[in-house]
N, C-alpha and C. Protein backbone atom coordinates (compact mmCIF):
# COMPACT_ATOMS: atom_id res chain seq x y z
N UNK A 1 12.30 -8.31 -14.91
CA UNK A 1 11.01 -7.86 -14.48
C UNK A 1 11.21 -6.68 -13.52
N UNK A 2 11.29 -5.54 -13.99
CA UNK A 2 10.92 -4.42 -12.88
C UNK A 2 10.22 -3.56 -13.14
N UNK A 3 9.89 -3.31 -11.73
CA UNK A 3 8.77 -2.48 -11.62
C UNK A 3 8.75 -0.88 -11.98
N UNK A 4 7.90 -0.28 -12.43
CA UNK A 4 7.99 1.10 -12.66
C UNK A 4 7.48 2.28 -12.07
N UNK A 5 5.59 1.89 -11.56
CA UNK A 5 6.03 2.86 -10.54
C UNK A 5 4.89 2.63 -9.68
N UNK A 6 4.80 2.88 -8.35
CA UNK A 6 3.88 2.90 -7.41
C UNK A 6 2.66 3.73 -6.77
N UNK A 7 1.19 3.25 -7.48
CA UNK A 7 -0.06 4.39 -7.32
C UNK A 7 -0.19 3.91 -6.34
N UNK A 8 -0.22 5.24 -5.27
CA UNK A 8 -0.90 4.81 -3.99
C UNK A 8 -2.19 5.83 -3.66
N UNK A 9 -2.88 4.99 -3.16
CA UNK A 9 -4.92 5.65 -3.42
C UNK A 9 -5.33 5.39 -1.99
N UNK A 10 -5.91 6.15 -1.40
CA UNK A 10 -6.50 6.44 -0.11
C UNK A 10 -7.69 6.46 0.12
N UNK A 11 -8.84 5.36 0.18
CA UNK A 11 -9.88 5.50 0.22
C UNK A 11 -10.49 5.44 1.76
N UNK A 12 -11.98 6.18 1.20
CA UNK A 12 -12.94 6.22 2.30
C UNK A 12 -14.27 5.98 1.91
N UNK A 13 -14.07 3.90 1.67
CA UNK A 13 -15.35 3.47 1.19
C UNK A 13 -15.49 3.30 0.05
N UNK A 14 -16.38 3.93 -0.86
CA UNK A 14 -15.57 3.88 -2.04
C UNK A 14 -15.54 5.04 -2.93
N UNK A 15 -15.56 6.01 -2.27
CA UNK A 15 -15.04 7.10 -2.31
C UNK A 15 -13.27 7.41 -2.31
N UNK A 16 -12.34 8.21 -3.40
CA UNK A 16 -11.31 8.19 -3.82
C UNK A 16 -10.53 9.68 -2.83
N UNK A 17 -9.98 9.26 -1.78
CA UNK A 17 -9.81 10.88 -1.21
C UNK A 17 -8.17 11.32 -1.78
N UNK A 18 -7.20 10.50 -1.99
CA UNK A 18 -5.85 10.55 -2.59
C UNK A 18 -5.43 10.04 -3.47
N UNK A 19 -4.81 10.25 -4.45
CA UNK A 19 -4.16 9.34 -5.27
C UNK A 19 -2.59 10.26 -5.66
N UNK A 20 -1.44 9.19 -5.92
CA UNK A 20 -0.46 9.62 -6.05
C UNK A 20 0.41 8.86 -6.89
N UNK A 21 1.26 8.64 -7.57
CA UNK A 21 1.97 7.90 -8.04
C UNK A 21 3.39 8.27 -8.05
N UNK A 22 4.62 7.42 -7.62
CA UNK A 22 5.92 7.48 -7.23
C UNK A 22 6.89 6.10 -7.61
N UNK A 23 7.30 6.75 -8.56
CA UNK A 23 8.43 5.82 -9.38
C UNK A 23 9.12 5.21 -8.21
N UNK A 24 9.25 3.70 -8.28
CA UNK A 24 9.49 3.29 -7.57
C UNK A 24 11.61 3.20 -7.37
N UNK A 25 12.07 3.58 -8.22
CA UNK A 25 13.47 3.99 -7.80
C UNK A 25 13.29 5.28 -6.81
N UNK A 26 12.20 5.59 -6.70
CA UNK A 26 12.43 6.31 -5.53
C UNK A 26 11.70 6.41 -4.17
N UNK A 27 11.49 5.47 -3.74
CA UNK A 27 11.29 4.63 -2.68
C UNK A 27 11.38 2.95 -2.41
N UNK A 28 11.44 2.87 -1.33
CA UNK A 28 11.88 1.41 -0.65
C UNK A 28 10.52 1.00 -0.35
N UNK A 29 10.33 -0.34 -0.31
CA UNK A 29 9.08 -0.86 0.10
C UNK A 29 8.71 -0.67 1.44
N UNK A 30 10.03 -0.48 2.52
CA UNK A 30 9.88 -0.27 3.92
C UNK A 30 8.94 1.08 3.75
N UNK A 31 9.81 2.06 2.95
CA UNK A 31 9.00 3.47 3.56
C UNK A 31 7.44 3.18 2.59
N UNK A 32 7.37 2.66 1.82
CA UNK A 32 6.30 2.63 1.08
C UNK A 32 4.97 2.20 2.08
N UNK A 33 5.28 0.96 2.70
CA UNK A 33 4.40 1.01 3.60
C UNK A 33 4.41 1.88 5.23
N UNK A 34 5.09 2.46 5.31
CA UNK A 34 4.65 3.42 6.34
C UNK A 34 4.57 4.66 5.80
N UNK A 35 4.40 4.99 4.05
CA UNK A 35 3.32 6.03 3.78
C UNK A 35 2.42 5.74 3.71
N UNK A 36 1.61 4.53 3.82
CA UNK A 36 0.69 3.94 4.00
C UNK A 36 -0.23 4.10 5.32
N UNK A 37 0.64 3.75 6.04
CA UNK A 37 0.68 3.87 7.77
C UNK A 37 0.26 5.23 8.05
N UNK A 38 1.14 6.14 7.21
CA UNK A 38 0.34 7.42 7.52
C UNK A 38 -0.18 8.09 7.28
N UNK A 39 -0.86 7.76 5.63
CA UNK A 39 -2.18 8.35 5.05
C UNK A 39 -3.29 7.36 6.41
N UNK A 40 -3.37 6.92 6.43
CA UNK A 40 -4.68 6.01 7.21
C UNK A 40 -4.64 6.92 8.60
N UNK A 41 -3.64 7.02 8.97
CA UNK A 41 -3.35 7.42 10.02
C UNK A 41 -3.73 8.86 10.75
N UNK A 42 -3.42 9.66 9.15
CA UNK A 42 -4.05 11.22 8.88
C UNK A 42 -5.67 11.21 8.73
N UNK A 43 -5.77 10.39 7.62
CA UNK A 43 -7.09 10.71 7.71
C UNK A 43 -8.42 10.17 8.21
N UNK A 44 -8.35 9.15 8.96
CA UNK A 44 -9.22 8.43 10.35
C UNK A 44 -8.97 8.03 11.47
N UNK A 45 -7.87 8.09 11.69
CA UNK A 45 -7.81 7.61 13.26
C UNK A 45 -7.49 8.16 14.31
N UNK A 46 -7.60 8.21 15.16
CA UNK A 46 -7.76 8.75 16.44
C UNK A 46 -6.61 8.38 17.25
N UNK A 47 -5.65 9.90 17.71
CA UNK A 47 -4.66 9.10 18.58
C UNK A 47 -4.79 7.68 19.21
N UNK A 48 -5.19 7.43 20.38
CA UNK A 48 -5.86 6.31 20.63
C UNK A 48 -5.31 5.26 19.93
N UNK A 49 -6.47 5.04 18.78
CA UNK A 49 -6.36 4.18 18.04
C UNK A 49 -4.79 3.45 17.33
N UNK A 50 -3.68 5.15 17.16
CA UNK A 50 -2.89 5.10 16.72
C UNK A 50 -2.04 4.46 17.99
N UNK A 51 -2.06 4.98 18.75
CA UNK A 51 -1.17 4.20 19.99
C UNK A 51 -1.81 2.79 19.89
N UNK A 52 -2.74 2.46 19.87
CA UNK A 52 -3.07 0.73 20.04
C UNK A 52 -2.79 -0.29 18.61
N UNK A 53 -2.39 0.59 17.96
CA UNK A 53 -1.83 0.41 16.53
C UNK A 53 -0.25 -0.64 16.28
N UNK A 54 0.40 0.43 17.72
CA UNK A 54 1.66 0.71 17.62
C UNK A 54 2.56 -0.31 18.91
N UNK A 55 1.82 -1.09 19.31
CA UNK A 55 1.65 -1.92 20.89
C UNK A 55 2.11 -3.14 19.85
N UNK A 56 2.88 -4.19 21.09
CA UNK A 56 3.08 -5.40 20.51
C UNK A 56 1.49 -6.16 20.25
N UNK A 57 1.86 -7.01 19.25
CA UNK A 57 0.59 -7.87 18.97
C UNK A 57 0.55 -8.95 20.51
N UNK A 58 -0.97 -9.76 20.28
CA UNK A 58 -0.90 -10.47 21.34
C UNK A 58 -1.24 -9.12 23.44
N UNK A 59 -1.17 -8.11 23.32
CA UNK A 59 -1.32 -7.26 24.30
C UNK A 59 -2.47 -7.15 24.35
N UNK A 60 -3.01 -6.40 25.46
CA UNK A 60 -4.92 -6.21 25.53
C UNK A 60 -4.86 -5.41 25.01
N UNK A 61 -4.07 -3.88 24.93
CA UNK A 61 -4.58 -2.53 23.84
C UNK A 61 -4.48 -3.04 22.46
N UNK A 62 -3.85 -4.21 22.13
CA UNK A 62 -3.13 -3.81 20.22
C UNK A 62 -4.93 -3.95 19.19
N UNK A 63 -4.29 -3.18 18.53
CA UNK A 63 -5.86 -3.09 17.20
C UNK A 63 -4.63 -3.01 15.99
N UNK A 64 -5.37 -3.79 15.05
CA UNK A 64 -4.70 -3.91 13.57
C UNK A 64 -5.26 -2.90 12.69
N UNK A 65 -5.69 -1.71 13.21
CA UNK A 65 -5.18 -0.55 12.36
C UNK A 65 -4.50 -0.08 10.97
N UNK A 66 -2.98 -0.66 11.52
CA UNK A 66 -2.21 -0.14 10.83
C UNK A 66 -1.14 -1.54 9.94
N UNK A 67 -2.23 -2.66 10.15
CA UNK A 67 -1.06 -3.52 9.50
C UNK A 67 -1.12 -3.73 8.38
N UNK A 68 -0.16 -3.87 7.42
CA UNK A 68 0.28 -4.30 6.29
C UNK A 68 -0.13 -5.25 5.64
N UNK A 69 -1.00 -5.61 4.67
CA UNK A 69 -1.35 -6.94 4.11
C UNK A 69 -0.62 -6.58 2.78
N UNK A 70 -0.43 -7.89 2.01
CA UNK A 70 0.33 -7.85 0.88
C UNK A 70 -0.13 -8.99 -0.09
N UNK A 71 -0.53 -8.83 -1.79
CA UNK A 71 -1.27 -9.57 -2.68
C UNK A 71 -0.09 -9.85 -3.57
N UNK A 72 0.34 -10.51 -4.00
CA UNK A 72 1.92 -10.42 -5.20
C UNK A 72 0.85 -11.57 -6.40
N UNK A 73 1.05 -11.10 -7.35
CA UNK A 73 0.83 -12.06 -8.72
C UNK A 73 2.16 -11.77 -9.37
N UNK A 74 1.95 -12.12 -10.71
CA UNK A 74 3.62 -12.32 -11.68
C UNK A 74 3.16 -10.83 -12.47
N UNK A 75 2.19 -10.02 -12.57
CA UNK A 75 2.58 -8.53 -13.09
C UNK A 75 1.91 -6.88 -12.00
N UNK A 76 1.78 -7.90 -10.76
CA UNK A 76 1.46 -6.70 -9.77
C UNK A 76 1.74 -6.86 -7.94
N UNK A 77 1.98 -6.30 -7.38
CA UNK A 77 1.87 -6.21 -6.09
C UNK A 77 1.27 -4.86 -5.49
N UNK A 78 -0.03 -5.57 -4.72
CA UNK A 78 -0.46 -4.71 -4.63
C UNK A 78 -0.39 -4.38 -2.60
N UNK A 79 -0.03 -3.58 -1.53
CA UNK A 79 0.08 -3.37 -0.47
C UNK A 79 -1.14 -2.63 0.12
N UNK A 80 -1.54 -3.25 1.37
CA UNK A 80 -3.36 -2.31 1.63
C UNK A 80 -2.98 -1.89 3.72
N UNK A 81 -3.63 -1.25 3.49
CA UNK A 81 -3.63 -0.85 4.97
C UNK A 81 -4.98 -0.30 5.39
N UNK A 82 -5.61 -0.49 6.48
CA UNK A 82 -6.55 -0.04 7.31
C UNK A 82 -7.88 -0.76 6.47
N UNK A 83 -8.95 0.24 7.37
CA UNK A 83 -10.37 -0.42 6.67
C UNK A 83 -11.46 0.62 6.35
N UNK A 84 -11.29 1.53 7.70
CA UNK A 84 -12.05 2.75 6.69
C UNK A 84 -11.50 3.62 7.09
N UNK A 85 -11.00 4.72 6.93
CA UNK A 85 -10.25 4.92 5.52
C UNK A 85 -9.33 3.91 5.37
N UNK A 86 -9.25 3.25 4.48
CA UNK A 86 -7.83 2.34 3.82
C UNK A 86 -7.03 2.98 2.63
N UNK A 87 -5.82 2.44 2.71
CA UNK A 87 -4.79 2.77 1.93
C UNK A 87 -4.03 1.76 0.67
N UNK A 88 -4.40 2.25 -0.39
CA UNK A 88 -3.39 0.83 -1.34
C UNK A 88 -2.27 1.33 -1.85
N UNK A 89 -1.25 0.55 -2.24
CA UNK A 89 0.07 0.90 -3.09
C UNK A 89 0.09 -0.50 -4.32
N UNK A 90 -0.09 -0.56 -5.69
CA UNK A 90 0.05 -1.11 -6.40
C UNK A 90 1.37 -0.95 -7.40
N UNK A 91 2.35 -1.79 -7.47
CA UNK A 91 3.10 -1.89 -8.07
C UNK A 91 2.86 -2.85 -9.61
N UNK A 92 3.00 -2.09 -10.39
CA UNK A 92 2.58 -2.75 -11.93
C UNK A 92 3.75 -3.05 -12.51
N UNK A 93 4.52 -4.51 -12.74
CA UNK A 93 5.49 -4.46 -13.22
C UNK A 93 5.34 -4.78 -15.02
N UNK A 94 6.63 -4.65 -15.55
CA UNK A 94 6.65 -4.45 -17.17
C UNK A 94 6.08 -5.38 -18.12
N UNK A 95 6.09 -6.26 -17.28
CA UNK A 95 6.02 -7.87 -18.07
C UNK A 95 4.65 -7.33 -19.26
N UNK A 96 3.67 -6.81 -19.79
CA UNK A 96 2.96 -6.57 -20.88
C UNK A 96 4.62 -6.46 -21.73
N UNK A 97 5.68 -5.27 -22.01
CA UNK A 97 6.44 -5.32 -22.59
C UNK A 97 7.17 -6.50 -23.27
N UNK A 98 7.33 -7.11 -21.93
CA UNK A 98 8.25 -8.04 -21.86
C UNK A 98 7.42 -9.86 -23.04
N UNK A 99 6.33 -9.21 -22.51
CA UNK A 99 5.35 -10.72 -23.72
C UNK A 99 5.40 -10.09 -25.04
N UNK A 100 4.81 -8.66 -25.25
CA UNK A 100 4.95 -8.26 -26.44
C UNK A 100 6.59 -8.48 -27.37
N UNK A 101 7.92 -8.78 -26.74
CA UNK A 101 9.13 -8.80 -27.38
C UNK A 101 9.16 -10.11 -27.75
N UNK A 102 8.32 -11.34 -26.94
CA UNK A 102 8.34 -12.68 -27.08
C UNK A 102 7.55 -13.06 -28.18
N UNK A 103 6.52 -12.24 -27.90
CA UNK A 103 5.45 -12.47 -29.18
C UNK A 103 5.83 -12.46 -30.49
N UNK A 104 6.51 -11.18 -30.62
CA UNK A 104 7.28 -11.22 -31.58
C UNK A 104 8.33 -11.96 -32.50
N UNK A 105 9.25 -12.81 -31.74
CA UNK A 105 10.01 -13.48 -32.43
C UNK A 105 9.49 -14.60 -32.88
């Protein structure tokens, strides 16, 4: 089962302001979500915000901004960040292929 490649979409609402897609042999999930971190980052938030982003959790400044949530099923993972503007990264893995070879025999 691997994955092939990663659309990542930048919304504001539901309005579509980015979309991109990046084979995922060429990125790591680490940096994947802190391109995440910094589309949201570019296009709504306010220093500020970004410093209270960036604070341990549990502190009086921290705001969840910038955290990472994560959805996994058996043919997608999908990664989201922020709320308005928010950020997704969906990983679509092969498995349609992989039933169609089963089907077959």
């Amino acid at each position: 089962m691997n994955p092939k490649n990663s659309v990542i979409t930048l919304w504001s609402g539901m309005i579509e302001l980015f979309l991109a897609e990046i084979t995922t042999e060429c990125i790591t999930d680490q940096k994947l979500n802190y391109l995440l971190r910094c589309l949201v980052s570019k296009a709504g938030l306010t220093f500020q915000e970004i410093c209270d982003s960036c604070v341990k959790k549990n502190t009086r400044n921290y705001a969840s901004h910038l955290e990472i949530t994560t959805d996994c099923n058996k043919t997608l993972t999908t990664y989201s960040c922020g709320s308005d503007p928010y950020a997704t990264a969906t990983v679509k893995y092969r498995l349609d292929e992989e039933l169609k070879n089963h089907e077959d025999e």
